[in-house]
PDB file of N, CA and C in Angstrom:
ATOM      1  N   UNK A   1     129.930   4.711  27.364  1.00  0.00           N
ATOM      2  CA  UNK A   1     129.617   4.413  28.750  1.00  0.00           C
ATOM      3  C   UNK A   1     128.400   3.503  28.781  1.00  0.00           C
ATOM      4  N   UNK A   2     128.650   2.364  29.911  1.00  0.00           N
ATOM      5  CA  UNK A   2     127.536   1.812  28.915  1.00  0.00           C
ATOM      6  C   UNK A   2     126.177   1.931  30.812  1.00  0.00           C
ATOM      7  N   UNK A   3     125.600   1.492  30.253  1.00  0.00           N
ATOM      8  CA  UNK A   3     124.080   1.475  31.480  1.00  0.00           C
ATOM      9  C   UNK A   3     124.357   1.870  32.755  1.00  0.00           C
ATOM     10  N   UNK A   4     125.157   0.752  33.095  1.00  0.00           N
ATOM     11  CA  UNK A   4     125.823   0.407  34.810  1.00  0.00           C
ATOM     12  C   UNK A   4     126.488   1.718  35.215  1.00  0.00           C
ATOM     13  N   UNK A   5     127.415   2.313  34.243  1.00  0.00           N
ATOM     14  CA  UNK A   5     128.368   2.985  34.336  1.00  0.00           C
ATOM     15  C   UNK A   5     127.497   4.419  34.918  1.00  0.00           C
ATOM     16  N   UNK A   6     127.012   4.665  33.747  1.00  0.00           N
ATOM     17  CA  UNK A   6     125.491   5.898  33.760  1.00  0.00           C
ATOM     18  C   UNK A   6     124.635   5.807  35.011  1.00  0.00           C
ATOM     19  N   UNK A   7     124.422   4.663  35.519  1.00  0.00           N
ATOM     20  CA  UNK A   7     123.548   4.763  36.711  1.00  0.00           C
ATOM     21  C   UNK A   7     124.444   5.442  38.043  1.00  0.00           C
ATOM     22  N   UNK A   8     125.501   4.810  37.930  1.00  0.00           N
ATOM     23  CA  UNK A   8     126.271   4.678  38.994  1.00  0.00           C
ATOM     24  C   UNK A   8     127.248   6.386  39.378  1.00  0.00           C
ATOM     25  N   UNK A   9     127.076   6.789  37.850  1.00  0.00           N
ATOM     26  CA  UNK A   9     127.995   8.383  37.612  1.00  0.00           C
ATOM     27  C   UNK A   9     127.067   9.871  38.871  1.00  0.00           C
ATOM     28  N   UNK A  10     128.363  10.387  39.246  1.00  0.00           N
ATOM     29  CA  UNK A  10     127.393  11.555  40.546  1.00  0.00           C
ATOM     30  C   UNK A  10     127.441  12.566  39.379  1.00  0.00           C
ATOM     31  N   UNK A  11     126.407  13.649  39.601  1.00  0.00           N
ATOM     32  CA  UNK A  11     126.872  14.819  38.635  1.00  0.00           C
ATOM     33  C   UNK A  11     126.505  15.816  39.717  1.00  0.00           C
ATOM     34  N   UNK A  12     128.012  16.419  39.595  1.00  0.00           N
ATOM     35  CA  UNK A  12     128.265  17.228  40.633  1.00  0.00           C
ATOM     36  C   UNK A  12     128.046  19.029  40.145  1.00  0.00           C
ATOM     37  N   UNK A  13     127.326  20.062  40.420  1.00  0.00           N
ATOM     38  CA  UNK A  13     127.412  21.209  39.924  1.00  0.00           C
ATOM     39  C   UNK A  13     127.776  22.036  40.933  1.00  0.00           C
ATOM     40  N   UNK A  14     128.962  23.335  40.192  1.00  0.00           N
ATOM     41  CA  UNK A  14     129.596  24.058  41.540  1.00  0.00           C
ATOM     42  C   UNK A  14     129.232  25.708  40.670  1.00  0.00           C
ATOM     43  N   UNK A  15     128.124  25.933  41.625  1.00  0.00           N
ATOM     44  CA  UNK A  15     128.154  27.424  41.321  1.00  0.00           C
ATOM     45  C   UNK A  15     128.928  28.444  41.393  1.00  0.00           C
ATOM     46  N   UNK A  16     128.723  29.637  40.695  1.00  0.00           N
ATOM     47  CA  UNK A  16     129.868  30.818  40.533  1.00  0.00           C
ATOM     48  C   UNK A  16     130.559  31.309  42.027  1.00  0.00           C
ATOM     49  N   UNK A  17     129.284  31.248  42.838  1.00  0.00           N
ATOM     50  CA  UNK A  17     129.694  31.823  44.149  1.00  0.00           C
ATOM     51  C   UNK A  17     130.571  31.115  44.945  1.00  0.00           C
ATOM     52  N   UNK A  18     130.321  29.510  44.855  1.00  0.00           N
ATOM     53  CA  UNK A  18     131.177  28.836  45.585  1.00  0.00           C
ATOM     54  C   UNK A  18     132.791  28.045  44.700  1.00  0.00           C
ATOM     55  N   UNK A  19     132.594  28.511  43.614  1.00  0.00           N
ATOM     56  CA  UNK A  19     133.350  28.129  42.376  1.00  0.00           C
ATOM     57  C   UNK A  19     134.910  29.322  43.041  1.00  0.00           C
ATOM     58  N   UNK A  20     134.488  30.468  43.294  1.00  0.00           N
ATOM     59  CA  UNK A  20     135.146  32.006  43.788  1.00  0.00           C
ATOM     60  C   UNK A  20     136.034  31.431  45.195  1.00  0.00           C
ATOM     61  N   UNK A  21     135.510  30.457  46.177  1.00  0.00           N
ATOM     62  CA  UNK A  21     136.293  29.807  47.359  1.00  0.00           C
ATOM     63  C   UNK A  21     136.372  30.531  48.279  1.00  0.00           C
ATOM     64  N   UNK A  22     136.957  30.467  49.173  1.00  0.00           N
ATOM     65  CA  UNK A  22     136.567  31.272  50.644  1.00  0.00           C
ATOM     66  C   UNK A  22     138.132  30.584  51.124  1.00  0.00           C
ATOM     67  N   UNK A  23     138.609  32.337  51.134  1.00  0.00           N
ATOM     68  CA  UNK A  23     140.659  31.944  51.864  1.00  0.00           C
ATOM     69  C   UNK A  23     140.538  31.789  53.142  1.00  0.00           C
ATOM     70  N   UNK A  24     141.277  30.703  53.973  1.00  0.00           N
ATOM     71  CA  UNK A  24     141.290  30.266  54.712  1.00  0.00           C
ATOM     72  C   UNK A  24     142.541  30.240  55.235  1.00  0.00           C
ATOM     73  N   UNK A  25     143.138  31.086  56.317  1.00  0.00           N
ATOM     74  CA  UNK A  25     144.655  30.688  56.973  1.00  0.00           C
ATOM     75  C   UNK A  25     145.130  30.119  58.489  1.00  0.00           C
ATOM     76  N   UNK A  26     143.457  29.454  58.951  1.00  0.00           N
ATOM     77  CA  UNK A  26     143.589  28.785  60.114  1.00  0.00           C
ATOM     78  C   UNK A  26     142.461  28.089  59.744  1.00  0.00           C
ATOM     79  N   UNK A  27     142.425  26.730  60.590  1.00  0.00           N
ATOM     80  CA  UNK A  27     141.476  26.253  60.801  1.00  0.00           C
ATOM     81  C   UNK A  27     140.874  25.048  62.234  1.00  0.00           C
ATOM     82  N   UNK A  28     140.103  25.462  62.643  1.00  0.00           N
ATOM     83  CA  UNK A  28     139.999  24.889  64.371  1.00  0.00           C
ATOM     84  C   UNK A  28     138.773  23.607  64.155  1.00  0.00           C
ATOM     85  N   UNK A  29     139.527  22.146  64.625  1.00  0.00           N
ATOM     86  CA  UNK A  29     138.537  21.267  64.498  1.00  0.00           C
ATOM     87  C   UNK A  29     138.057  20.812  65.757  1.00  0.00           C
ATOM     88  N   UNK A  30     137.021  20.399  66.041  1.00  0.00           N
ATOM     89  CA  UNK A  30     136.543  19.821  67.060  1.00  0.00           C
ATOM     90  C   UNK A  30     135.559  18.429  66.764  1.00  0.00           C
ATOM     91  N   UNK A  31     135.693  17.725  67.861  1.00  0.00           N
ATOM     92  CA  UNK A  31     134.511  16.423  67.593  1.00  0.00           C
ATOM     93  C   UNK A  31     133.356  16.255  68.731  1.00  0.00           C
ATOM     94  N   UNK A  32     132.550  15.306  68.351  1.00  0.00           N
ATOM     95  CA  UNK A  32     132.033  14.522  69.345  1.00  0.00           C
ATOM     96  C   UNK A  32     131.639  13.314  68.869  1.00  0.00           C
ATOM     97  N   UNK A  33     131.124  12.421  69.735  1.00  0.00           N
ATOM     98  CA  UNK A  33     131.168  10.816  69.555  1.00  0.00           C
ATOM     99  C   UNK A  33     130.366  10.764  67.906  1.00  0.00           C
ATOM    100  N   UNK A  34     129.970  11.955  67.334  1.00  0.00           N
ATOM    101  CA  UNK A  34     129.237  10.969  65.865  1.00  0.00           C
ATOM    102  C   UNK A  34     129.545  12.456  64.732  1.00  0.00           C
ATOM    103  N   UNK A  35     129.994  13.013  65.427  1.00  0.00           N
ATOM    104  CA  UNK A  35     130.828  14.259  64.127  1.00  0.00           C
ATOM    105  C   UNK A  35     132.039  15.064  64.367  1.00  0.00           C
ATOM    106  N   UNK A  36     132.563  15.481  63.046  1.00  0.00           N
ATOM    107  CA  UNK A  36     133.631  16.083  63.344  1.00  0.00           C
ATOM    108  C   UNK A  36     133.534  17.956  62.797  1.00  0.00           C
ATOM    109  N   UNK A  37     133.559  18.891  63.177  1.00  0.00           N
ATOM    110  CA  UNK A  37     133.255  19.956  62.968  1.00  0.00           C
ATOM    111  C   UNK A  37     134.796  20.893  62.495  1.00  0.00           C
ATOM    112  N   UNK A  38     134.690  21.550  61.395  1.00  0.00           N
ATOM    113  CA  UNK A  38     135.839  22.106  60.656  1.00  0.00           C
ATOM    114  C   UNK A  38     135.538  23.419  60.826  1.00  0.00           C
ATOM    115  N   UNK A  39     136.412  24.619  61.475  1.00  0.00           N
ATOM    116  CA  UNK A  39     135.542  25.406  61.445  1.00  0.00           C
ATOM    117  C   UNK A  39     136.554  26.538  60.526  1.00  0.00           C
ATOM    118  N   UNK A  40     136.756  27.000  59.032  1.00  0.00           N
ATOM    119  CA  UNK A  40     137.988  27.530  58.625  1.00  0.00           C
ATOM    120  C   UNK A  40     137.551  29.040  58.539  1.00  0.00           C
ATOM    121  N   UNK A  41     138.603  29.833  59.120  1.00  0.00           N
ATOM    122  CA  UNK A  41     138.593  30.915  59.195  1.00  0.00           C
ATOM    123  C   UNK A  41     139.914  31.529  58.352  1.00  0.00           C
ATOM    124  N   UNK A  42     139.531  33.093  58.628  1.00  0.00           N
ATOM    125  CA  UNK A  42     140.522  33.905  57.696  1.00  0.00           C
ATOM    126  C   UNK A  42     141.380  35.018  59.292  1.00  0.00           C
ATOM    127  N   UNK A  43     142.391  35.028  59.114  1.00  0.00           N
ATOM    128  CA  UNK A  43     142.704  36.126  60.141  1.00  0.00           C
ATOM    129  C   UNK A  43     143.377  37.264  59.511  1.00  0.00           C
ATOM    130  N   UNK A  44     143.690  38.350  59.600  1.00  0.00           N
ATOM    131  CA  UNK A  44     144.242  39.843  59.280  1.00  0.00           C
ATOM    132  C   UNK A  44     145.390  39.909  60.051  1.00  0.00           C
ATOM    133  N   UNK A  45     146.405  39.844  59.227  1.00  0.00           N
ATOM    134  CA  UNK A  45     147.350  40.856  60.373  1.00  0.00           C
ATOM    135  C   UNK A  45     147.024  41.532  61.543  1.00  0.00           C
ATOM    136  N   UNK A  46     147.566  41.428  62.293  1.00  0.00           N
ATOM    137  CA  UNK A  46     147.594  42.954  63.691  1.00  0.00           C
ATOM    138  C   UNK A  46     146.199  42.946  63.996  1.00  0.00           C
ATOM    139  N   UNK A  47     145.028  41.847  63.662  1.00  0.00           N
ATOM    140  CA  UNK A  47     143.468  41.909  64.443  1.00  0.00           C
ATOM    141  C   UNK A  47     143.848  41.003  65.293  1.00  0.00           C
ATOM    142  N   UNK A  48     143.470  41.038  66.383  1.00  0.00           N
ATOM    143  CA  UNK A  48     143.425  39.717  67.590  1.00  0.00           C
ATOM    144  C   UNK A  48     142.347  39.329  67.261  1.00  0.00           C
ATOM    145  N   UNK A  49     141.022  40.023  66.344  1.00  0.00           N
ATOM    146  CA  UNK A  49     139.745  39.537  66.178  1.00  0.00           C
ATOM    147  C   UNK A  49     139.634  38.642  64.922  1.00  0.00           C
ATOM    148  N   UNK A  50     139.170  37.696  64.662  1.00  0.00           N
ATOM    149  CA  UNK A  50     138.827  37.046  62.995  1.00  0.00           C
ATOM    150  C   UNK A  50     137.191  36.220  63.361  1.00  0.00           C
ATOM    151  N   UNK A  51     136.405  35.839  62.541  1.00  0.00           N
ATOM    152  CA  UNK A  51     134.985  35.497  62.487  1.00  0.00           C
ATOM    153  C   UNK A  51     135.166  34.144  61.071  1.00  0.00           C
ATOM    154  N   UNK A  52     134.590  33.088  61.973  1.00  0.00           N
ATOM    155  CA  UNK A  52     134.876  32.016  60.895  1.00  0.00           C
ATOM    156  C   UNK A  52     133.522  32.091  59.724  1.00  0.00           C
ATOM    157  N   UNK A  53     134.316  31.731  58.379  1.00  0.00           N
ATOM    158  CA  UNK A  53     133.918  32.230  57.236  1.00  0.00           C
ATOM    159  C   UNK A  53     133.169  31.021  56.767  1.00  0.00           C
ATOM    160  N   UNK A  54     133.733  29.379  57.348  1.00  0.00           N
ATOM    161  CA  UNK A  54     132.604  28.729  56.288  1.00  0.00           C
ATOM    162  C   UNK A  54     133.083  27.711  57.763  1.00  0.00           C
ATOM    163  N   UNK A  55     132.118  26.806  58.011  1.00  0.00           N
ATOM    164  CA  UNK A  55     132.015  25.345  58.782  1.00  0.00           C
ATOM    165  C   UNK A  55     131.454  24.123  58.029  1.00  0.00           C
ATOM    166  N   UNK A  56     132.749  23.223  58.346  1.00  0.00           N
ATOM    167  CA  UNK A  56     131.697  21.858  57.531  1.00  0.00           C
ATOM    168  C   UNK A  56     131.881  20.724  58.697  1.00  0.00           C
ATOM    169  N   UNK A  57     131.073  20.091  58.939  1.00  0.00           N
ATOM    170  CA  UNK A  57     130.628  19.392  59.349  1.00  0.00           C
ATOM    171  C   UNK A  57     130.641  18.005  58.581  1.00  0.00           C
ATOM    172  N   UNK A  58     131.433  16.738  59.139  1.00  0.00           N
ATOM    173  CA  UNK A  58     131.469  15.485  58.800  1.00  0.00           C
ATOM    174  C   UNK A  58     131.501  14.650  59.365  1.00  0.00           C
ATOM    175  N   UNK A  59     130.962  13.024  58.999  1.00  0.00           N
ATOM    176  CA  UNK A  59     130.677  12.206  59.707  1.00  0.00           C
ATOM    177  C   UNK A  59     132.008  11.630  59.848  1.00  0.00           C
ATOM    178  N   UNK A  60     132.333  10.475  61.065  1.00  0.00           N
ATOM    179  CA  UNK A  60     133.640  10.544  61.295  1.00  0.00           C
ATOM    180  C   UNK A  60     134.629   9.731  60.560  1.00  0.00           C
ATOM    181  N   UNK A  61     133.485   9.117  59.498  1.00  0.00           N
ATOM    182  CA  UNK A  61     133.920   8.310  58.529  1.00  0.00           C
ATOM    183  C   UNK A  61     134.335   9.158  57.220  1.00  0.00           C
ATOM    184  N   UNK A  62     133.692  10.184  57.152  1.00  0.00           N
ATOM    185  CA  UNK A  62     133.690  10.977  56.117  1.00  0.00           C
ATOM    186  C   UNK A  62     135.520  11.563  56.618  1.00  0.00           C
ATOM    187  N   UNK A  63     135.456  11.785  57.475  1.00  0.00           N
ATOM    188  CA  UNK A  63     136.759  13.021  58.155  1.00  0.00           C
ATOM    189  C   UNK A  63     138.073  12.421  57.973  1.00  0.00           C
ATOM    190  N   UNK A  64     137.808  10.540  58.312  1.00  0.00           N
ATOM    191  CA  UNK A  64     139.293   9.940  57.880  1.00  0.00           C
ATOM    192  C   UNK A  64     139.314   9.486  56.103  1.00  0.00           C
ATOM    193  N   UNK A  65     137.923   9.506  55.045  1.00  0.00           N
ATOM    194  CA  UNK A  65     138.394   9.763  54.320  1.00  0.00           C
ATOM    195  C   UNK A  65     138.980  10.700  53.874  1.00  0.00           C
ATOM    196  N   UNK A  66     138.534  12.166  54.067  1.00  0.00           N
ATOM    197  CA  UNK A  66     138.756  13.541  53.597  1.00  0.00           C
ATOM    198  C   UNK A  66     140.579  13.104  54.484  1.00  0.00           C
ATOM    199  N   UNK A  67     140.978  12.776  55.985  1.00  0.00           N
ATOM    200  CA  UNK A  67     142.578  12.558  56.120  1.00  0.00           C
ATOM    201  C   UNK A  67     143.229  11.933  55.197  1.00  0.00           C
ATOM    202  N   UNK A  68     142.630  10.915  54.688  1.00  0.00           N
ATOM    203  CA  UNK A  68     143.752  10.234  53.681  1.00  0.00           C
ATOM    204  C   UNK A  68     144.017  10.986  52.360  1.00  0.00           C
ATOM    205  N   UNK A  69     142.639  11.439  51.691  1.00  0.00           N
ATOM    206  CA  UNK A  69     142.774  12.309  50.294  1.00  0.00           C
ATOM    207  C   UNK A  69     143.814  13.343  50.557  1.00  0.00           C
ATOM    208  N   UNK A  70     143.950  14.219  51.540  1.00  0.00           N
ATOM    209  CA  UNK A  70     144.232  15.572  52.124  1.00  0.00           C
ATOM    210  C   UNK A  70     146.083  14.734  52.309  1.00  0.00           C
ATOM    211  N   UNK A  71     146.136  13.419  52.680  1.00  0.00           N
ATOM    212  CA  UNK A  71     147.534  13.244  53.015  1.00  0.00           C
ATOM    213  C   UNK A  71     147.956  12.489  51.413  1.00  0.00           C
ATOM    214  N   UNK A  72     147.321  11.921  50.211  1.00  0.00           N
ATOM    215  CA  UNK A  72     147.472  11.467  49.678  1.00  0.00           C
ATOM    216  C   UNK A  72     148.166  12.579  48.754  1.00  0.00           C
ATOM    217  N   UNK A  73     147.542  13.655  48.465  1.00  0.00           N
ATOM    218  CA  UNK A  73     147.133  14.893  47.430  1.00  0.00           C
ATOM    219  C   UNK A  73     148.810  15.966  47.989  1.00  0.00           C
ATOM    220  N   UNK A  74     149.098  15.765  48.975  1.00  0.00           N
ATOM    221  CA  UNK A  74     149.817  16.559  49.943  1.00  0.00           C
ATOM    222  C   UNK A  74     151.589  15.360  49.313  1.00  0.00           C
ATOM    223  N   UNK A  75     151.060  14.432  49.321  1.00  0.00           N
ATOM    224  CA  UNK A  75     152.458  13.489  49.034  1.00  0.00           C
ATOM    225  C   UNK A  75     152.565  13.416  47.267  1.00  0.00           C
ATOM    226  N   UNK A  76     151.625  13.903  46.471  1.00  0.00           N
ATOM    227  CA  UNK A  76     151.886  13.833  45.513  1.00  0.00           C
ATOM    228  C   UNK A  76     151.954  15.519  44.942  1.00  0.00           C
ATOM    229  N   UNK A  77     151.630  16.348  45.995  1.00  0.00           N
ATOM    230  CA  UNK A  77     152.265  18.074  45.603  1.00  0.00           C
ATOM    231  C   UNK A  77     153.824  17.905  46.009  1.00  0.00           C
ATOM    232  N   UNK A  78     154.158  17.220  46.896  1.00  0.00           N
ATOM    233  CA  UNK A  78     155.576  17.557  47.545  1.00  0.00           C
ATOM    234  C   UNK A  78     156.519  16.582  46.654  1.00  0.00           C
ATOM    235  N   UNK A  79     155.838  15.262  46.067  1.00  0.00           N
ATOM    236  CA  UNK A  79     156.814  14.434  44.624  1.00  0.00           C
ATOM    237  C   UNK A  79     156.933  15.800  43.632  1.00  0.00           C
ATOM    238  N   UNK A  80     156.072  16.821  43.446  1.00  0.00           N
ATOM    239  CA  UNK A  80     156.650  17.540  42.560  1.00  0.00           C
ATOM    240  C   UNK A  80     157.457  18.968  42.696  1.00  0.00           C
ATOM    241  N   UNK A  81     156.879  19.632  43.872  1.00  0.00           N
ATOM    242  CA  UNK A  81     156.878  20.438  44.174  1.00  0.00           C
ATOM    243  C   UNK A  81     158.443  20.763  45.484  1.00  0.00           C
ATOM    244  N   UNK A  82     158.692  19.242  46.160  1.00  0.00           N
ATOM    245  CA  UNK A  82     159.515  19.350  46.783  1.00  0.00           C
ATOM    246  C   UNK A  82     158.717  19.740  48.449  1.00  0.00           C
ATOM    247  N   UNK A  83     159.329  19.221  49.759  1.00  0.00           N
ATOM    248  CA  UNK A  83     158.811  19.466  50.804  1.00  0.00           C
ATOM    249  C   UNK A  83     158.109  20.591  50.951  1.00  0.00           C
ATOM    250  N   UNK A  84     156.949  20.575  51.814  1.00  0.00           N
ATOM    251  CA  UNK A  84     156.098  21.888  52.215  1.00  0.00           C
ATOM    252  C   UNK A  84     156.861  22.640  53.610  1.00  0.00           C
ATOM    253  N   UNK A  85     157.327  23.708  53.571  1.00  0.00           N
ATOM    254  CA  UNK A  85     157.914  23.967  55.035  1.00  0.00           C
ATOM    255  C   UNK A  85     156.750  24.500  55.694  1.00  0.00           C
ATOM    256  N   UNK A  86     157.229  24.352  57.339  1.00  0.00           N
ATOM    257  CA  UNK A  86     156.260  24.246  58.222  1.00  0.00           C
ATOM    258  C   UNK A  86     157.281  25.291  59.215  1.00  0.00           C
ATOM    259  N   UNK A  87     156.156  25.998  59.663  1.00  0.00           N
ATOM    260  CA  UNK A  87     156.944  27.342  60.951  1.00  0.00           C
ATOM    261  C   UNK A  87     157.302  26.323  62.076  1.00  0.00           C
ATOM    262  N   UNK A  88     158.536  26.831  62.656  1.00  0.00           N
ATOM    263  CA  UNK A  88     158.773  25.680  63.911  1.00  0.00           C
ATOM    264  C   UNK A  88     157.892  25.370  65.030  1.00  0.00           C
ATOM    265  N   UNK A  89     156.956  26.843  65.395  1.00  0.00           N
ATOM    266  CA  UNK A  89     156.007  26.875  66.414  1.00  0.00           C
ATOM    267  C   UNK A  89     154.586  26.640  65.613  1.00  0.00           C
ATOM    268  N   UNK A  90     153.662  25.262  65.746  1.00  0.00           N
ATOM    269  CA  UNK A  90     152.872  25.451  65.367  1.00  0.00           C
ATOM    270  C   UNK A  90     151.797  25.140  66.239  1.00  0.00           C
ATOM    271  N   UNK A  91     152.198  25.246  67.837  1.00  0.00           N
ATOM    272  CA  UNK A  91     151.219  25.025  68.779  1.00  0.00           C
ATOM    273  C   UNK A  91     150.331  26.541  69.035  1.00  0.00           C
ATOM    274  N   UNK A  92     150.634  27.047  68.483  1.00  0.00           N
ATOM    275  CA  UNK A  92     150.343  28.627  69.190  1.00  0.00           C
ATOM    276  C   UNK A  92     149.300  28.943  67.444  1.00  0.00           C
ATOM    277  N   UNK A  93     148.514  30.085  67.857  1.00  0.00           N
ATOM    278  CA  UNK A  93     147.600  30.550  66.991  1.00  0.00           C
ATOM    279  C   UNK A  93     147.915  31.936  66.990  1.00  0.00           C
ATOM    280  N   UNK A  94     148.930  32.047  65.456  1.00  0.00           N
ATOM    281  CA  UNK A  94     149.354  33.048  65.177  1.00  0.00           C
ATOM    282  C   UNK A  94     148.576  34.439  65.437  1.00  0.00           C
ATOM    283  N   UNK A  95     148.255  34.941  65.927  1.00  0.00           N
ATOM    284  CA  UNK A  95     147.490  36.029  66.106  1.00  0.00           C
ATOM    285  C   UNK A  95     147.922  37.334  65.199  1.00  0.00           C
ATOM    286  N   UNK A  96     149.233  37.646  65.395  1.00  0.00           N
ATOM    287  CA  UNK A  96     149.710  38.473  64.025  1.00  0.00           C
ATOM    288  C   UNK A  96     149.929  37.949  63.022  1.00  0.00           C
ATOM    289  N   UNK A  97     150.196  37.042  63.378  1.00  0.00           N
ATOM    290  CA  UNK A  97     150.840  36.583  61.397  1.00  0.00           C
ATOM    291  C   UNK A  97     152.096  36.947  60.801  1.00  0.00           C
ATOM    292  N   UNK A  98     152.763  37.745  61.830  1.00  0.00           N
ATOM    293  CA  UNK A  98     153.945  38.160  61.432  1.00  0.00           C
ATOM    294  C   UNK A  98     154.125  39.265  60.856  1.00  0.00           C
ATOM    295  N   UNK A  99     152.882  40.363  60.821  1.00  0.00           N
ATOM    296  CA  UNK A  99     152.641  41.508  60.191  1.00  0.00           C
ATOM    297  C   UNK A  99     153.007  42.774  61.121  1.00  0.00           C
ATOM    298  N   UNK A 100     152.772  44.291  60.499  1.00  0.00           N
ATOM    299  CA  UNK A 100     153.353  45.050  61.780  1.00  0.00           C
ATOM    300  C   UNK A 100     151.656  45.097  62.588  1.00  0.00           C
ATOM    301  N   UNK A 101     152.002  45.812  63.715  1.00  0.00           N
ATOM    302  CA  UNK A 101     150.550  46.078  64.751  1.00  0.00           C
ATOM    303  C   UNK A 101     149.806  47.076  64.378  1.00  0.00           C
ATOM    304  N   UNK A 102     148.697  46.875  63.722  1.00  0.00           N
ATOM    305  CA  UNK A 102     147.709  47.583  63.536  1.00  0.00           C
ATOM    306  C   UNK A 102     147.477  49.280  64.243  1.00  0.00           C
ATOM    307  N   UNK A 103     147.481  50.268  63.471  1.00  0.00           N
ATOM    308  CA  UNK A 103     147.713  51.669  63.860  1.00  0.00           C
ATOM    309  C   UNK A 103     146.619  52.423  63.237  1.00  0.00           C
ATOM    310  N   UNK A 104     146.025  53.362  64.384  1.00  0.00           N
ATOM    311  CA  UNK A 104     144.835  54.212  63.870  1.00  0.00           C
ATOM    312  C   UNK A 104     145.303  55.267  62.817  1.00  0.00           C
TER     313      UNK A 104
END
């Protein structure tokens, strides 16, 4: 590697805790004129309640790169993997999940 290369290299370190990831089975975005806010949460079966687990926050330049990687990465799982199916209703925010109703 020669000088240029070395200057120019990020060195990225991912600790144990965040290495572990945080499951995510919804996620609610919102903007305004100079950011875009991700907010990913986890929901439970049969809770109407869930509490979002991690928020990231990006600039709006950052958000259509992260769209293209996210659509790029997505077209080269489905060359191998074959189409991703999608539930027919995806306007609605599953609240069960399709699980039975929560019982004391």
């Amino acid at each position: 590697m020669n000088q240029q290369e070395q200057e120019n290299q990020l060195n990225i370190e991912l600790s144990p805790e965040v290495a572990e990831g945080i499951y995510s089975n919804l996620a609610i975005i919102t903007h305004s004129q100079s950011e875009f806010i991700v907010d990913f949460i986890k929901m439970m079966p049969g809770v109407p309640k869930a509490n979002v687990k991690s928020r990231i926050i990006l600039t709006p330049q950052h958000a259509k790169r992260l769209l293209r990687a996210l659509q790029e990465n997505i077209a080269k799982f489905e060359s191998v993997h074959g189409k991703i199916k999608e539930p027919d209703q995806m306007d609605s925010i599953p609240f069960n999940l399709g699980g039975p109703k929560a019982q004391a």
